[in-house]
Protein backbone atom coordinates (compact mmCIF):
# COMPACT_ATOMS: atom_id res chain seq x y z
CA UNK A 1 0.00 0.00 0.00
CA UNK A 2 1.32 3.01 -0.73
CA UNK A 3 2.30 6.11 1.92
CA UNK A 4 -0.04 8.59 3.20
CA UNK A 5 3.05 11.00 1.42
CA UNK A 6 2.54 9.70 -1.61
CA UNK A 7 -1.15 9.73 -1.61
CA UNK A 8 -1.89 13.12 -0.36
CA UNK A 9 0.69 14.87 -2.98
CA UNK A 10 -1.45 14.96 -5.93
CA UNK A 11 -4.07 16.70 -3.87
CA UNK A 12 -1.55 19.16 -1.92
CA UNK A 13 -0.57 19.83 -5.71
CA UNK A 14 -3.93 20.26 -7.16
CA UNK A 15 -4.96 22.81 -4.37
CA UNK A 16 -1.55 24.62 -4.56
CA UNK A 17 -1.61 25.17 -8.55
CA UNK A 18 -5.73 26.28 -7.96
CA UNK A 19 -4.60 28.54 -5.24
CA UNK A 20 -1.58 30.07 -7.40
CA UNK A 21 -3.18 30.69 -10.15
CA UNK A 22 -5.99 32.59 -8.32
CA UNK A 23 -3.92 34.39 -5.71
CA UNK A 24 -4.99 33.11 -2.95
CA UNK A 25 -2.67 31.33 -1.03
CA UNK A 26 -2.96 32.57 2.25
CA UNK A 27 -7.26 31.45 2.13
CA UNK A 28 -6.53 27.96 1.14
CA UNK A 29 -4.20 27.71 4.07
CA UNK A 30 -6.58 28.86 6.27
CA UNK A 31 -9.42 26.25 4.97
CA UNK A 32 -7.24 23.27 4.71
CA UNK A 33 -5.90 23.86 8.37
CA UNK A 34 -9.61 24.64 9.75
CA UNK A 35 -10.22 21.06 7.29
CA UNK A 36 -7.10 19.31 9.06
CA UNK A 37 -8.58 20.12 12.60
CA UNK A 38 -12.07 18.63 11.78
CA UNK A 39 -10.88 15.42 10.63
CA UNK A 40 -8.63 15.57 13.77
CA UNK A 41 -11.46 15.09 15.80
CA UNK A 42 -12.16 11.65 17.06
CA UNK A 43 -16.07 12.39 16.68
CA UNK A 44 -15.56 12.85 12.85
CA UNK A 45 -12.72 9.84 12.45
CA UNK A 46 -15.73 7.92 14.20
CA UNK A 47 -17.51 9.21 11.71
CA UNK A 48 -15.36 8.90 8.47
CA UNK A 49 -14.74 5.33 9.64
CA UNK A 50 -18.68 4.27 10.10
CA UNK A 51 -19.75 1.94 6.76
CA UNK A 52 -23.08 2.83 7.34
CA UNK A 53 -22.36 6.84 6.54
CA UNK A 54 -22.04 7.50 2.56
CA UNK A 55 -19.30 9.68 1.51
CA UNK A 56 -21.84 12.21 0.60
CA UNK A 57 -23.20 12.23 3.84
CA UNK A 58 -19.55 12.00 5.56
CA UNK A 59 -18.96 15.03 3.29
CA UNK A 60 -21.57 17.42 4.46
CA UNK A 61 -20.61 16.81 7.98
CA UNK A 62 -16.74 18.47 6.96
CA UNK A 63 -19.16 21.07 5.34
CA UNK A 64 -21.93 21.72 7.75
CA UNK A 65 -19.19 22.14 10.57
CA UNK A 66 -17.32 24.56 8.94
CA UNK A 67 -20.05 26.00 7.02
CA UNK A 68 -19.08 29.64 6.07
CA UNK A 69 -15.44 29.16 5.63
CA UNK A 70 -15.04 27.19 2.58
CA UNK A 71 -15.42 28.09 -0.52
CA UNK A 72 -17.11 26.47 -3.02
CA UNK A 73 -13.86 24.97 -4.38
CA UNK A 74 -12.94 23.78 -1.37
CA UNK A 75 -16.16 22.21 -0.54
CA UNK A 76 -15.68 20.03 -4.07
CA UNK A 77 -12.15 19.16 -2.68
CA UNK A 78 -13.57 17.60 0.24
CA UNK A 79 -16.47 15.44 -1.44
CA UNK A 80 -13.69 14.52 -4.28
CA UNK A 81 -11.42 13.35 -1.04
CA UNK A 82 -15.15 11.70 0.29
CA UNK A 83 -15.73 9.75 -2.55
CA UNK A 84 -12.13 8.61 -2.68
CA UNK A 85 -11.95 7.58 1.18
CA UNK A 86 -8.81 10.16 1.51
CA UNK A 87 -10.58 12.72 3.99
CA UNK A 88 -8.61 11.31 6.56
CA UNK A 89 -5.29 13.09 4.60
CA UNK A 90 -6.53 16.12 5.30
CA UNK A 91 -3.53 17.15 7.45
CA UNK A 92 -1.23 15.41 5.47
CA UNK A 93 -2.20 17.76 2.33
CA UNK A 94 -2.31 20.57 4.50
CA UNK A 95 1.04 20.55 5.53
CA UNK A 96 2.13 19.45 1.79
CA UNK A 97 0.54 22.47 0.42
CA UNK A 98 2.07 24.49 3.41
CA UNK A 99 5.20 23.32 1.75
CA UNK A 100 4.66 24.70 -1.13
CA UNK A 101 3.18 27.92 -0.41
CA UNK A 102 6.35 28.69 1.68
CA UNK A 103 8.45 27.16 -1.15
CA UNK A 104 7.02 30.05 -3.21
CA UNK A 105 6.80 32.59 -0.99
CA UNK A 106 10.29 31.86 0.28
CA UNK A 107 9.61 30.81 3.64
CA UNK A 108 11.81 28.17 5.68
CA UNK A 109 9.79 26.62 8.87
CA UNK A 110 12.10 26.30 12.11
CA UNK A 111 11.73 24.55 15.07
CA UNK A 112 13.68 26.46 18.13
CA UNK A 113 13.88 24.01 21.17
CA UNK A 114 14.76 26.30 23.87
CA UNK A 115 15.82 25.51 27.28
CA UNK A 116 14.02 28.78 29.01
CA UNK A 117 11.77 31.72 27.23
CA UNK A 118 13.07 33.72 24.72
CA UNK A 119 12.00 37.43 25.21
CA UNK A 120 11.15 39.23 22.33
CA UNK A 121 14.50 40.81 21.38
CA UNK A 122 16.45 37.62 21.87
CA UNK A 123 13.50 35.77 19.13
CA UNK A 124 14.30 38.82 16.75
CA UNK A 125 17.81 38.73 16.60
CA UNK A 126 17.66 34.68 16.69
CA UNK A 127 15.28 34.98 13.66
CA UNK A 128 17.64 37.72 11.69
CA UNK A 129 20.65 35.31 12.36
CA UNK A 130 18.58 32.61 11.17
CA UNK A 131 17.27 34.22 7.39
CA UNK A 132 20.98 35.50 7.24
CA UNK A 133 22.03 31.74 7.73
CA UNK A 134 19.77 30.08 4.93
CA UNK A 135 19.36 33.42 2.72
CA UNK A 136 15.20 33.03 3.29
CA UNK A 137 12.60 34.56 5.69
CA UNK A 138 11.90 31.98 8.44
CA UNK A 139 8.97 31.38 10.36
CA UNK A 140 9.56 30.69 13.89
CA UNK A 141 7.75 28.08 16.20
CA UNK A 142 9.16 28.24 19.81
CA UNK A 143 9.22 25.28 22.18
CA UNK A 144 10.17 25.09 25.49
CA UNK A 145 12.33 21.97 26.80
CA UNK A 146 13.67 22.18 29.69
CA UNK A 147 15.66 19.20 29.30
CA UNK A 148 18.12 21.13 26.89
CA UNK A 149 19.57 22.36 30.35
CA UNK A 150 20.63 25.63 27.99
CA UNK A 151 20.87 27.01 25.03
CA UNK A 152 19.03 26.23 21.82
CA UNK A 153 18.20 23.56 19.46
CA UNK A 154 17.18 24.38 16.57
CA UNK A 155 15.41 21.79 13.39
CA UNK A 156 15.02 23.85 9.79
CA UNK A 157 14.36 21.23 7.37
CA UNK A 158 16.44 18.62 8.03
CA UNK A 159 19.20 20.53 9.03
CA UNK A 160 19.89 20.61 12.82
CA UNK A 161 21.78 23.30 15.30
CA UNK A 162 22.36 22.13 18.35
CA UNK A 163 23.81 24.62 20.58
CA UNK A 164 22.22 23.32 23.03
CA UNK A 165 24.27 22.78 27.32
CA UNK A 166 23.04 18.81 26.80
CA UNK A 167 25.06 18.67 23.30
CA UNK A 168 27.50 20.32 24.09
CA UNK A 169 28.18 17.97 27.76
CA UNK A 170 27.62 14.62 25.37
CA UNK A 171 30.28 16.33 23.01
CA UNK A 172 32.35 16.89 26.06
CA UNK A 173 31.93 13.20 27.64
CA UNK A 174 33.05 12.07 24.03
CA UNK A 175 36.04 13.16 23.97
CA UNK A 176 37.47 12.69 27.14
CA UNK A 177 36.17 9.04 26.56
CA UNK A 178 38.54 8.82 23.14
């Protein structure tokens, strides 16, 4: 059987090219996360799931919940992904499409693993040091860990920079171990 991946990219395409070509990149974000959410919900996977439920009728549920938010593109999208038993890829072509739009856009996702909170200045300069690093903009999502001890650890892709006390003990115990 093939991967969820692999499945959900003709979709996550689909959508993208649609939203390109009509400028609107940032509302089919917005509906496919709001989409994502719904079919997060273990009321609706109940749903989705249940043989007895036609993918018509599983369809107006995604609709009637978020009814007022789609458009009627979107609202074909999700009784195309009804019919074809893919609704529950939802989040899987959200964050495909999210790929893309920040692909165009030029947008790099990081992860910051922090050991304590970064105030606002220290987040602005780590972001500037960041876009000067990979030559993009880069959207930040902060996470506490406490475990890091200090410093940061950071994912972008799958590049990692771990500046982090806990790395940099390991690296320590390494080599007075050699």
């Amino acid at each position: 059987m093939a991967e969820p991946t692999t499945i959900a990219r003709p979709y996550a395409e689909a959508v993208f090219r649609l939203a390109d070509g009509a400028g609107k990149l940032a509302e089919w974000s917005a509906m496919l996360s709001a989409l994502a959410q719904v079919s997060a919900d273990e009321r609706v996977r109940a749903a989705m799931g249940d043989p007895n439920l036609s993918a018509p009728k599983v369809a107006g549920l995604f609709i009637s919940i978020l009814s007022g938010r789609l458009t009627g593109e979107c609202e074909n999208l999700v009784r195309v992904l009804a019919d074809n038993h893919r609704l529950g890829l939802l989040a899987e072509i959200r964050d495909q499409y999210e790929a893309l739009k920040n692909d165009r856009e030029g947008v790099v996702e990081a992860e910051i693993r922090t050991a304590f909170e970064l105030d606002p200045g220290q987040l602005s300069d780590l972001s500037a040091r960041l876009e000067k690093h990979t030559g993009r903009k880069v959207r930040v999502h902060v996470h506490v860990d406490k475990e890091l001890i200090g410093g940061v650890r950071i994912l972008i892709g799958d590049q990692v920079i771990d500046a982090s006390a806990r790395a940099q003990l390991a690296a320590l115990e390494s080599a007075l171990k050699a």
